[in-house]
N, C-alpha and C. Protein backbone atom coordinates (compact mmCIF):
# COMPACT_ATOMS: atom_id res chain seq x y z
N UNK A 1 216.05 213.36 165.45
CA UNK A 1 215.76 212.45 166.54
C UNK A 1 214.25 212.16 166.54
N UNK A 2 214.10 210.99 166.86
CA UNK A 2 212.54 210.66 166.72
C UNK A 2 211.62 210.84 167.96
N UNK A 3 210.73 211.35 167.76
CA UNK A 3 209.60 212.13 168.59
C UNK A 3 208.98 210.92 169.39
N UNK A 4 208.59 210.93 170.81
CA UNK A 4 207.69 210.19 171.58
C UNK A 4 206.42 210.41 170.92
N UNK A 5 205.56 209.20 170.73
CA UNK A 5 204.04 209.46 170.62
C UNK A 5 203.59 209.83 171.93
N UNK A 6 202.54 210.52 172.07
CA UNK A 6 201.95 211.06 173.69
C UNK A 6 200.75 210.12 173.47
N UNK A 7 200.66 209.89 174.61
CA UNK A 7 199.15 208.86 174.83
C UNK A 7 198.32 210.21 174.90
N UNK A 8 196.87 209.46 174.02
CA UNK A 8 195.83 210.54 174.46
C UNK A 8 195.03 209.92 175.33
N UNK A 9 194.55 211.26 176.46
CA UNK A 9 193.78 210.46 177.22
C UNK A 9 192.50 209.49 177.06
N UNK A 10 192.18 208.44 178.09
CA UNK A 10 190.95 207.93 177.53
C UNK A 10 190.15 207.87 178.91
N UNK A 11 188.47 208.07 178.23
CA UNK A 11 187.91 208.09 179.31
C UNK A 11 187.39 206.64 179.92
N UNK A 12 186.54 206.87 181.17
CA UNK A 12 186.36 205.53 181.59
C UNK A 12 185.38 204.42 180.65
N UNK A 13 184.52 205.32 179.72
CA UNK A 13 182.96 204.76 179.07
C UNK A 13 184.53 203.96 177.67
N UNK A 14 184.85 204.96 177.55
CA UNK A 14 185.96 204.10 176.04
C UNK A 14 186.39 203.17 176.68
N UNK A 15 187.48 202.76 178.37
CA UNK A 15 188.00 202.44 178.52
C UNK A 15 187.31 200.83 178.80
N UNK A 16 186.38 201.24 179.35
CA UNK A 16 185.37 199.91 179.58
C UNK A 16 184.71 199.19 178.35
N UNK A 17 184.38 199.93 176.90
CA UNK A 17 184.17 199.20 175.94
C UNK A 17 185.78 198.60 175.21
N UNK A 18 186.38 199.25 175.62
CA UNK A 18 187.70 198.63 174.85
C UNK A 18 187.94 197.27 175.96
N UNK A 19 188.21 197.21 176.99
CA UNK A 19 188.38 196.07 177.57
C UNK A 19 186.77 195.01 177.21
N UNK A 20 185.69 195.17 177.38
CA UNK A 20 185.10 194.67 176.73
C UNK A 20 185.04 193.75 175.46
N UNK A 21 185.51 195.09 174.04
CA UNK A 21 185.69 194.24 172.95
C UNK A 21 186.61 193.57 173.18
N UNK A 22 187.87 193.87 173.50
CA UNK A 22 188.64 192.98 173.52
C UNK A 22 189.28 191.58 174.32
N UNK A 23 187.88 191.69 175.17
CA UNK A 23 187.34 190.38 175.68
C UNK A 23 187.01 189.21 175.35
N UNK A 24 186.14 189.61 174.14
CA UNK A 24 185.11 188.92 173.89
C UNK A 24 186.54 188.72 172.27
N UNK A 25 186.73 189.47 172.23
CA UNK A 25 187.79 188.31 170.85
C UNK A 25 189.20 187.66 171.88
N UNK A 26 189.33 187.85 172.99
CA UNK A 26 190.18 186.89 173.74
C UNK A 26 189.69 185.62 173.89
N UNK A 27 188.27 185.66 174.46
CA UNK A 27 187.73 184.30 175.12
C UNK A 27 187.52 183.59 173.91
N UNK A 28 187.04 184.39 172.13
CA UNK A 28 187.32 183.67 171.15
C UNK A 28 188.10 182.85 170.81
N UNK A 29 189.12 183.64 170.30
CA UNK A 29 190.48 183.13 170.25
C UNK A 29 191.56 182.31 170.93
N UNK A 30 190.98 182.36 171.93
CA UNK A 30 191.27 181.03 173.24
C UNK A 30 190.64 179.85 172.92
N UNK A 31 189.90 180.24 172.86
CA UNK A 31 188.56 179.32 172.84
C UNK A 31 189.11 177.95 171.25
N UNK A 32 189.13 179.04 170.17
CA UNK A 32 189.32 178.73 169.35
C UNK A 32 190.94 177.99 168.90
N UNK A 33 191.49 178.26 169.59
CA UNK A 33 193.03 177.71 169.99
C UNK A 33 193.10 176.42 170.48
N UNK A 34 192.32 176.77 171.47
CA UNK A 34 192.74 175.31 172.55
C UNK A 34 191.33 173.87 171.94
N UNK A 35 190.86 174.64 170.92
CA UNK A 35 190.10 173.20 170.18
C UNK A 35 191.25 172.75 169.14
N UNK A 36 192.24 173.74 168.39
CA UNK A 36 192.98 172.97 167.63
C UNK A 36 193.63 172.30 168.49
N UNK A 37 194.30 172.66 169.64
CA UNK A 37 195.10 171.99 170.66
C UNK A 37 194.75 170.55 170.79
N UNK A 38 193.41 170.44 170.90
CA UNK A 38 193.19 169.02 171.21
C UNK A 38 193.04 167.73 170.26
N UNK A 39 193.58 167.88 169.31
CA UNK A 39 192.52 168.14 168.19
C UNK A 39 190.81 167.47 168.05
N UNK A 40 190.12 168.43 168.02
CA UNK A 40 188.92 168.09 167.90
C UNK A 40 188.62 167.31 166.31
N UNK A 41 187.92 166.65 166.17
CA UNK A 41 187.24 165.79 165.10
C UNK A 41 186.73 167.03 163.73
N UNK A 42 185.83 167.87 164.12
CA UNK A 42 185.87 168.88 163.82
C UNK A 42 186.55 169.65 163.20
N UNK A 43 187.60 170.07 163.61
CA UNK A 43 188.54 170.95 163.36
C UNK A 43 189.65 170.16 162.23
N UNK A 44 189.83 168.69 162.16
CA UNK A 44 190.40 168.00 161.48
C UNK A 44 189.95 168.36 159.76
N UNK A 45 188.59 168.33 160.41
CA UNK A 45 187.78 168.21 158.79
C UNK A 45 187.82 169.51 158.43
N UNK A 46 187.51 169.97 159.22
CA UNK A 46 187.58 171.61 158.39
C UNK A 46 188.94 172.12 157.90
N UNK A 47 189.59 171.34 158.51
CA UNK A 47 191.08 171.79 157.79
C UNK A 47 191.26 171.06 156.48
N UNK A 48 190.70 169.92 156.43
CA UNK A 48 190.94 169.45 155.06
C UNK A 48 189.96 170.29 154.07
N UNK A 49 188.63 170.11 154.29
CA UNK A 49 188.13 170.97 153.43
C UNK A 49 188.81 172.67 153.06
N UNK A 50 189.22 173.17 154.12
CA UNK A 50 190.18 174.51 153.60
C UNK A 50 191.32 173.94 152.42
N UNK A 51 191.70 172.44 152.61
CA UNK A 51 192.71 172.56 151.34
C UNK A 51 193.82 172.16 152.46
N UNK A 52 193.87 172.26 154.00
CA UNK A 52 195.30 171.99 154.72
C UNK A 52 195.58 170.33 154.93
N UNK A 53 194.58 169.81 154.86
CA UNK A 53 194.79 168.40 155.01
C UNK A 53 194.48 168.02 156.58
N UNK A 54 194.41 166.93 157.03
CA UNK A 54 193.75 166.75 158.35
C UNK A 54 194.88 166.56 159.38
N UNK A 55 195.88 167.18 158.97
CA UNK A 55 197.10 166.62 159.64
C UNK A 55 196.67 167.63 161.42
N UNK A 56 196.66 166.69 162.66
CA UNK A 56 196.89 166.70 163.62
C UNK A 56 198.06 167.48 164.61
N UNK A 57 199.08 167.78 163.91
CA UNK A 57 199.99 168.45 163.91
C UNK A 57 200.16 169.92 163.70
N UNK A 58 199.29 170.35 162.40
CA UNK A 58 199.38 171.37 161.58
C UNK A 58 198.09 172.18 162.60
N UNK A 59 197.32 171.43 162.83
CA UNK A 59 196.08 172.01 163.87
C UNK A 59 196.70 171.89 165.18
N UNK A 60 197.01 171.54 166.06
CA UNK A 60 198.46 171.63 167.44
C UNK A 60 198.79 173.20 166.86
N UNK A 61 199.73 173.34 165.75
CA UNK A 61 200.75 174.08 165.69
C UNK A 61 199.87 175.77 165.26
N UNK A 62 198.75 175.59 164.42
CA UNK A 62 197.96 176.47 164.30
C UNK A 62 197.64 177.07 166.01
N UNK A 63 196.50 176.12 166.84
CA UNK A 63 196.37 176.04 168.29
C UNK A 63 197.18 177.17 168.82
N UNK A 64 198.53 177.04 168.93
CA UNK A 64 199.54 177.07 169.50
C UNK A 64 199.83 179.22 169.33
N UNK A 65 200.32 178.73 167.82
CA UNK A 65 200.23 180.08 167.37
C UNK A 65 198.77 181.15 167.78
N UNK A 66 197.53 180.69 167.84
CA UNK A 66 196.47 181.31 168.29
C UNK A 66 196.83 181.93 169.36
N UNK A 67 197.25 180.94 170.07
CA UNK A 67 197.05 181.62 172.19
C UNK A 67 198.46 182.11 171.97
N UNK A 68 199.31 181.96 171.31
CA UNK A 68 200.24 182.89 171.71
C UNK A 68 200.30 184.52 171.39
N UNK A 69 199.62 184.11 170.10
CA UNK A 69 199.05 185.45 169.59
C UNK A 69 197.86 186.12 170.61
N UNK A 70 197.39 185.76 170.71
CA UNK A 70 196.34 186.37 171.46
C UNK A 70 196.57 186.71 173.12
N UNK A 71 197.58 186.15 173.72
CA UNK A 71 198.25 186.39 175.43
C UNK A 71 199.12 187.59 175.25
N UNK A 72 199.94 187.53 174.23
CA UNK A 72 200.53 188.60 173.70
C UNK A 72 199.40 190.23 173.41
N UNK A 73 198.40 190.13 173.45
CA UNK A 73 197.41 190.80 172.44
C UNK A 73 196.60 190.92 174.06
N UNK A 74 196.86 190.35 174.43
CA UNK A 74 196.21 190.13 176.35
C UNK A 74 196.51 191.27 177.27
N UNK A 75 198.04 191.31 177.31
CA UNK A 75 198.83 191.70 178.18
C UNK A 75 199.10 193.11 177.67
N UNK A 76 198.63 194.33 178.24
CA UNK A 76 199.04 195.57 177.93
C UNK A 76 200.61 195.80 177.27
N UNK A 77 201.15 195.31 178.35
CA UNK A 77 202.96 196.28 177.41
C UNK A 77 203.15 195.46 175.82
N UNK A 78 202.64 194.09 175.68
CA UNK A 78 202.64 193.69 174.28
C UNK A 78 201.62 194.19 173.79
N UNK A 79 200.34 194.18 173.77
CA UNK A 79 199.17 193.83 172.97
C UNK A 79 199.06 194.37 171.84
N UNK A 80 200.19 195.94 171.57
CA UNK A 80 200.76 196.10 169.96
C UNK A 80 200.90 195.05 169.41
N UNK A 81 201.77 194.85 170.04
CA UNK A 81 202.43 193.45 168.94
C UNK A 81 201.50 192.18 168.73
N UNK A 82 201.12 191.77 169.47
CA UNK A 82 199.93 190.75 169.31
C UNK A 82 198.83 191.07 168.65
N UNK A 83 198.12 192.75 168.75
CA UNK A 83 197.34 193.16 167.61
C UNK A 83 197.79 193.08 166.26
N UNK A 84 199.20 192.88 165.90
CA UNK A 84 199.77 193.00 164.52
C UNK A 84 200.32 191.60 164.16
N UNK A 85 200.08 190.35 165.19
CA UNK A 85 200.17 189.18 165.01
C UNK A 85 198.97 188.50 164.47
N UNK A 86 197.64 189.12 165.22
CA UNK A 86 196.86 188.97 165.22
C UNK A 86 196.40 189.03 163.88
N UNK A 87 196.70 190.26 163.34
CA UNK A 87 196.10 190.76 161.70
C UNK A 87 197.00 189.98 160.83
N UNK A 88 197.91 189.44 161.09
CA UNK A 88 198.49 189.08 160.20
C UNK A 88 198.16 187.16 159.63
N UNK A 89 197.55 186.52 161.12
CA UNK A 89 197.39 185.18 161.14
C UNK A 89 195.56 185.63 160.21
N UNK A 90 194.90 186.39 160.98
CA UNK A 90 193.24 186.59 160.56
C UNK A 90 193.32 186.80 158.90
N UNK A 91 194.50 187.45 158.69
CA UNK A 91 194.55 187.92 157.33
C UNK A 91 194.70 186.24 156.19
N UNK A 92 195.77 185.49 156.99
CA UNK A 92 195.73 184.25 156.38
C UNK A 92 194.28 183.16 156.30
N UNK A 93 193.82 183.33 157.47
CA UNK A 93 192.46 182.90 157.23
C UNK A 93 191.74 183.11 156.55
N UNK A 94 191.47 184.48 156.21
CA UNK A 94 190.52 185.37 155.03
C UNK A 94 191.05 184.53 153.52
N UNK A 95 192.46 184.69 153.56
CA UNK A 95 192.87 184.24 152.03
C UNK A 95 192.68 182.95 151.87
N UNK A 96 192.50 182.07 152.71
CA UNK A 96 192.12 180.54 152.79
C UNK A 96 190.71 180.22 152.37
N UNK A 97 189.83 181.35 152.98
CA UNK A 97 188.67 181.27 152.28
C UNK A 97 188.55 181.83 151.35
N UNK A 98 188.75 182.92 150.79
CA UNK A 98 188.78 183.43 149.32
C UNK A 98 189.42 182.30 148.35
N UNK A 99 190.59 181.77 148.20
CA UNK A 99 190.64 180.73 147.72
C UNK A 99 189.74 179.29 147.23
N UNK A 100 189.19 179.17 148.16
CA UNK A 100 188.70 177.91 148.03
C UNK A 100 186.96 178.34 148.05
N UNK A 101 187.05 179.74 147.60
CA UNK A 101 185.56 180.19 147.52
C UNK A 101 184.49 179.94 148.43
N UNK A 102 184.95 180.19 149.85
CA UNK A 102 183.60 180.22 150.88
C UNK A 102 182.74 181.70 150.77
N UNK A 103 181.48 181.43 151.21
CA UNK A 103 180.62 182.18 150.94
C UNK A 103 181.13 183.80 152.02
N UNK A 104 180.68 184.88 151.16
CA UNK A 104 181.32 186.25 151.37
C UNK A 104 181.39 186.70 152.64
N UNK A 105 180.32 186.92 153.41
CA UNK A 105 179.80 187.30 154.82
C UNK A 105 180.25 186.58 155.83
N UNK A 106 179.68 185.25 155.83
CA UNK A 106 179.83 184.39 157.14
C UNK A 106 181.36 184.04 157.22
N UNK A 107 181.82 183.81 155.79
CA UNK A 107 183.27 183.04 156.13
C UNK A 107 184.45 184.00 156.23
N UNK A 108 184.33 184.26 154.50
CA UNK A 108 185.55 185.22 154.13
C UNK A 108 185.94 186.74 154.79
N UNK A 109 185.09 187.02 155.33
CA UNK A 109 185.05 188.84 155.97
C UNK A 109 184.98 188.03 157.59
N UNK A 110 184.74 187.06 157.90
CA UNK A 110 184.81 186.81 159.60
C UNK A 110 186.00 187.06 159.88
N UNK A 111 187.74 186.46 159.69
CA UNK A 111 188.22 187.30 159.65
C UNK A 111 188.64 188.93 159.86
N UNK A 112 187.95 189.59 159.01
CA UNK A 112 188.29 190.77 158.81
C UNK A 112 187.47 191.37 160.41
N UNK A 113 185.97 190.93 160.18
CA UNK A 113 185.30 191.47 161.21
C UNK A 113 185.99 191.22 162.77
N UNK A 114 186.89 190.16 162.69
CA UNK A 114 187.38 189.58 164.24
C UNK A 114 188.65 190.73 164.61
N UNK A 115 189.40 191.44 163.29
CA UNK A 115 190.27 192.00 163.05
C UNK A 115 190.12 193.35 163.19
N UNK A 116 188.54 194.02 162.73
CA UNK A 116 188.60 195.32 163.48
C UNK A 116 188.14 195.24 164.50
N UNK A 117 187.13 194.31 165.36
CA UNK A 117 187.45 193.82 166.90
C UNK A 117 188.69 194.10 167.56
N UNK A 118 190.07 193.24 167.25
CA UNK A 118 191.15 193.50 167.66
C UNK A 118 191.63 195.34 168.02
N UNK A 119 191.47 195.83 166.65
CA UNK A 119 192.24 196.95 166.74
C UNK A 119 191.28 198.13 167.07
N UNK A 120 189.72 197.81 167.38
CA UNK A 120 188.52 198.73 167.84
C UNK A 120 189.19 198.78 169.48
N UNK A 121 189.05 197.17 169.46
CA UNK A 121 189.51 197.42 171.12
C UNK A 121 190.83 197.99 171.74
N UNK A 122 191.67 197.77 171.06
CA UNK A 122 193.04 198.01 171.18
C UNK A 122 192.86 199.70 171.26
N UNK A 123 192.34 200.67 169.99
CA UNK A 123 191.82 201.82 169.82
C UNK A 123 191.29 202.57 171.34
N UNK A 124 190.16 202.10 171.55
CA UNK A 124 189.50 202.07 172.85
C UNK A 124 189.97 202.16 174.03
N UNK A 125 191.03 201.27 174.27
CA UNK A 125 191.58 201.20 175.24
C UNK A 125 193.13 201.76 175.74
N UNK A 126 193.60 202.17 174.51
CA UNK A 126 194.79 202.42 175.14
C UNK A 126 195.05 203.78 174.21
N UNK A 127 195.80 204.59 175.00
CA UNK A 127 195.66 205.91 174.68
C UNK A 127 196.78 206.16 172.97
N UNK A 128 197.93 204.99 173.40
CA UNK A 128 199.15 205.75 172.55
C UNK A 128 198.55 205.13 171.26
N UNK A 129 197.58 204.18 171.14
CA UNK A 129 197.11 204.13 169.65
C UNK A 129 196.16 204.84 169.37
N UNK A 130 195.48 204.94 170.01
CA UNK A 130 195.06 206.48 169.92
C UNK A 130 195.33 207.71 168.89
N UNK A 131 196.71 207.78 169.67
CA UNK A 131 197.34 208.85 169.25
C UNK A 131 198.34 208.44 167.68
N UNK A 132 198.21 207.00 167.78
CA UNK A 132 199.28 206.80 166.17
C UNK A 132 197.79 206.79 165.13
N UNK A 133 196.33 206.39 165.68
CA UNK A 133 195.72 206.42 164.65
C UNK A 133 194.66 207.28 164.88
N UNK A 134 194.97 208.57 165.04
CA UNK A 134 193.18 209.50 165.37
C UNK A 134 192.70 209.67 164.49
N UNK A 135 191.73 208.79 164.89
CA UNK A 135 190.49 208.54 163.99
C UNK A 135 189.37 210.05 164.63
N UNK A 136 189.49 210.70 165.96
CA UNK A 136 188.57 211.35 166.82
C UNK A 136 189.13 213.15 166.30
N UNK A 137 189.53 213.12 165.73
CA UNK A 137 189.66 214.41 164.61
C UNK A 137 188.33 214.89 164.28
């Protein structure tokens, strides 16, 4: 029979940087959503230059997927799951730039860096991941 994970406790100084980080990649990722939503001029072009083409639609539907991923990733009883939505859309971004050879730091690892954001904060803040990933060994 399979074992409950136990939440480990967290204190208030973790608990306040974890809501923190994971603030500041919400208001991102919002942020960053609701410009494909509209579609911005911007965001058109940069999709073609990635190689997606400027289609209006494909940026909507990107949009879309962002904030859902990320409300999910919001809301305590999901935000597992939205942290693992999360890594999985950031992860496609990364390979979009590796592909089409954007420069190492700023482009290709932003991504990654937005991604241990996600799961620093997630870490931080909630005890039962905590306890699936102790890192505090």
């Amino acid at each position: 029979m399979p074992t409950m994970i136990e939440a480990k406790p967290v204190s208030k100084p973790a608990l306040f940087m974890g809501r923190l980080v994971s603030g500041l990649v919400i208001l991102f990722l919002l942020f960053d959503g609701a410009m494909k939503l509209v579609p911005l001029q911007v965001v058109t072009e940069t999709m073609d230059r990635v190689g997606y083409g400027s289609s209006e639609t494909l940026a909507r539907s990107l949009g879309l997927i962002t904030i859902v991923c990320t409300l999910l990733y919001s809301f305590p009883p999901t935000s597992f799951v939205g942290a693992i939505l999360l890594t999985g859309y950031l992860g496609g971004a990364v390979a979009s730039h590796v592909r089409i050879g954007s420069p190492l730091f700023t482009h290709i690892l932003f991504g990654i860096y937005l991604g241990v954001m996600v799961w620093g904060g997630l870490w931080l803040r909630e005890g039962t991941v905590r306890a699936m990933l102790p890192f505090d060994r």
